[in-house]
Protein backbone atom coordinates (compact mmCIF):
# COMPACT_ATOMS: atom_id res chain seq x y z
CA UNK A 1 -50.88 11.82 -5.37
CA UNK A 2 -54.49 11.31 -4.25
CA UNK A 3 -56.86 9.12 -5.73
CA UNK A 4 -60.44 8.40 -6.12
CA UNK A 5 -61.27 4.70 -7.54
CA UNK A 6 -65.00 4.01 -8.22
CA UNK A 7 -65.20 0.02 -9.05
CA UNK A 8 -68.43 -1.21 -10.61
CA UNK A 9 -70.01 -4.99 -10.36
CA UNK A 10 -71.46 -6.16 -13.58
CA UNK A 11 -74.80 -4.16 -14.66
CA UNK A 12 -78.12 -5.42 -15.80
CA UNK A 13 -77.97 -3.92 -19.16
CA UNK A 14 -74.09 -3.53 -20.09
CA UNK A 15 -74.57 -1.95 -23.32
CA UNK A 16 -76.60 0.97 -21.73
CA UNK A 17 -74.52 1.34 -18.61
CA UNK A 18 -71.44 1.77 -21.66
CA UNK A 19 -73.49 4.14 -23.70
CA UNK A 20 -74.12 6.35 -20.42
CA UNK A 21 -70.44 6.01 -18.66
CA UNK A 22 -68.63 6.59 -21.99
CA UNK A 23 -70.55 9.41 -23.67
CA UNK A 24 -72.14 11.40 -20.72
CA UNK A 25 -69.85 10.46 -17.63
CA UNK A 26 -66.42 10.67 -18.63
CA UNK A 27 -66.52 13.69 -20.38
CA UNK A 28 -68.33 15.13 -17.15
CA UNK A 29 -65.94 14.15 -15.02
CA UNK A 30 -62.80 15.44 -17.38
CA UNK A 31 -64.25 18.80 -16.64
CA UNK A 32 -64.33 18.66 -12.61
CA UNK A 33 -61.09 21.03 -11.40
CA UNK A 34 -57.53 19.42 -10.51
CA UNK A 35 -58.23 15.93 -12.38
CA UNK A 36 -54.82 15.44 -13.61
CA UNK A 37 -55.73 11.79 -15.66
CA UNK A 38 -58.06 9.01 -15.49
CA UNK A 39 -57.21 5.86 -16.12
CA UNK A 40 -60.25 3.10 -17.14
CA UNK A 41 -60.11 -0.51 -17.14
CA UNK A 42 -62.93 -2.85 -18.22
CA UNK A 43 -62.37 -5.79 -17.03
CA UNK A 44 -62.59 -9.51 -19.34
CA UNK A 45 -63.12 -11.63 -15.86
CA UNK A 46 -62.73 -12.40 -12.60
CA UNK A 47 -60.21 -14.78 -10.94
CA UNK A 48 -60.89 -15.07 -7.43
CA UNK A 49 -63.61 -12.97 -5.80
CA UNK A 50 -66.53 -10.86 -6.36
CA UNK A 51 -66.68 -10.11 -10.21
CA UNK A 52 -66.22 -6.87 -11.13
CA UNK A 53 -67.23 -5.33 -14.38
CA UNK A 54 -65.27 -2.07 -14.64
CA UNK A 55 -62.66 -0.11 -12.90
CA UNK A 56 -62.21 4.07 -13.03
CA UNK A 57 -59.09 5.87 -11.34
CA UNK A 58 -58.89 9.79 -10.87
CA UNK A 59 -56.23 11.12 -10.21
CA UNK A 60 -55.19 14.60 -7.86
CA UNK A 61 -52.15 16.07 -7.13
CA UNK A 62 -52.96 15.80 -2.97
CA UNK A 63 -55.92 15.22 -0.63
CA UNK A 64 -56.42 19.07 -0.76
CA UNK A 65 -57.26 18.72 -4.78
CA UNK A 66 -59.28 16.37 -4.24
CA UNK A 67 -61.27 17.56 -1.50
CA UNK A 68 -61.76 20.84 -3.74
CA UNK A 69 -62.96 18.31 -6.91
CA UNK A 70 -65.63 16.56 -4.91
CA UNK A 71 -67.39 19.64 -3.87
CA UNK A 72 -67.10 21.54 -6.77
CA UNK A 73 -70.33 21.93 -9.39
CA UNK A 74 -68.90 19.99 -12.19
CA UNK A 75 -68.15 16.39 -9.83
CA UNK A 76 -72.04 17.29 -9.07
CA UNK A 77 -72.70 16.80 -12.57
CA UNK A 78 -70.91 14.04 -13.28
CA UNK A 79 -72.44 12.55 -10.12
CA UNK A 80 -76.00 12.96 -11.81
CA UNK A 81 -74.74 9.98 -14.52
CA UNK A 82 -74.50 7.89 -12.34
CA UNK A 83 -77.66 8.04 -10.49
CA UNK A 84 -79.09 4.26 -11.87
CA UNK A 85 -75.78 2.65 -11.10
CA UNK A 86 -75.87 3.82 -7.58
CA UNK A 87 -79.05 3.46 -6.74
CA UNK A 88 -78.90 -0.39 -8.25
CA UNK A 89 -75.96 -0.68 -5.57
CA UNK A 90 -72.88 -1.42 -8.15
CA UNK A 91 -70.78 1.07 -7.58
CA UNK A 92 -67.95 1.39 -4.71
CA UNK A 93 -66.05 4.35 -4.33
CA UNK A 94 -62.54 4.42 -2.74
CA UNK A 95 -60.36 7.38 -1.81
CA UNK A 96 -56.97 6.76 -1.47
CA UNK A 97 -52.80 7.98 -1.47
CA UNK A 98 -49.85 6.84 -3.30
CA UNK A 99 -47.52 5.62 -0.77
């Protein structure tokens, strides 16, 4: 199992950032190839650290699958909703294996 975690800080405007992830991002990113689930957790607060605002897991059968999914046309697209959050620097994006 291979996974790609994106975690995002807190955003200016949290009711915009919502209306954008939840009705143009996620259902972009259900349609890039060999995502077998997502999982999505908004987070209520912080206990030690840097606060983080929201949490997104996809998840790929292997590296392979994954490699595939972030060059196909449809991660493109979902890439394109996300434009504001990356360029205002709250987004991190992760790659990682189950081990």
């Amino acid at each position: 199992m291979s996974t790609l975690t994106a975690l995002y800080k807190t955003p200016a405007d949290t009711a915009a950032f919502d209306d954008t992830y939840f009705n143009v991002h996620v259902p972009a990113v259900r349609k890039v190839p060999g995502l077998q689930s997502i999982d999505i957790t908004k987070f209520g607060r912080t206990l030690v650290g840097d606060g983080f605002y929201l949490m997104a897991v996809l998840h790929f059968a292997d590296d392979a699958a994954l490699k595939a999914a972030m060059k196909s046309p449809e991660m493109a697209e979902a890439g394109k909703s996300l434009q504001d959050a990356m360029k205002a620097g709250i987004v991190t994006m992760m790659f990682g294996s189950a081990v």
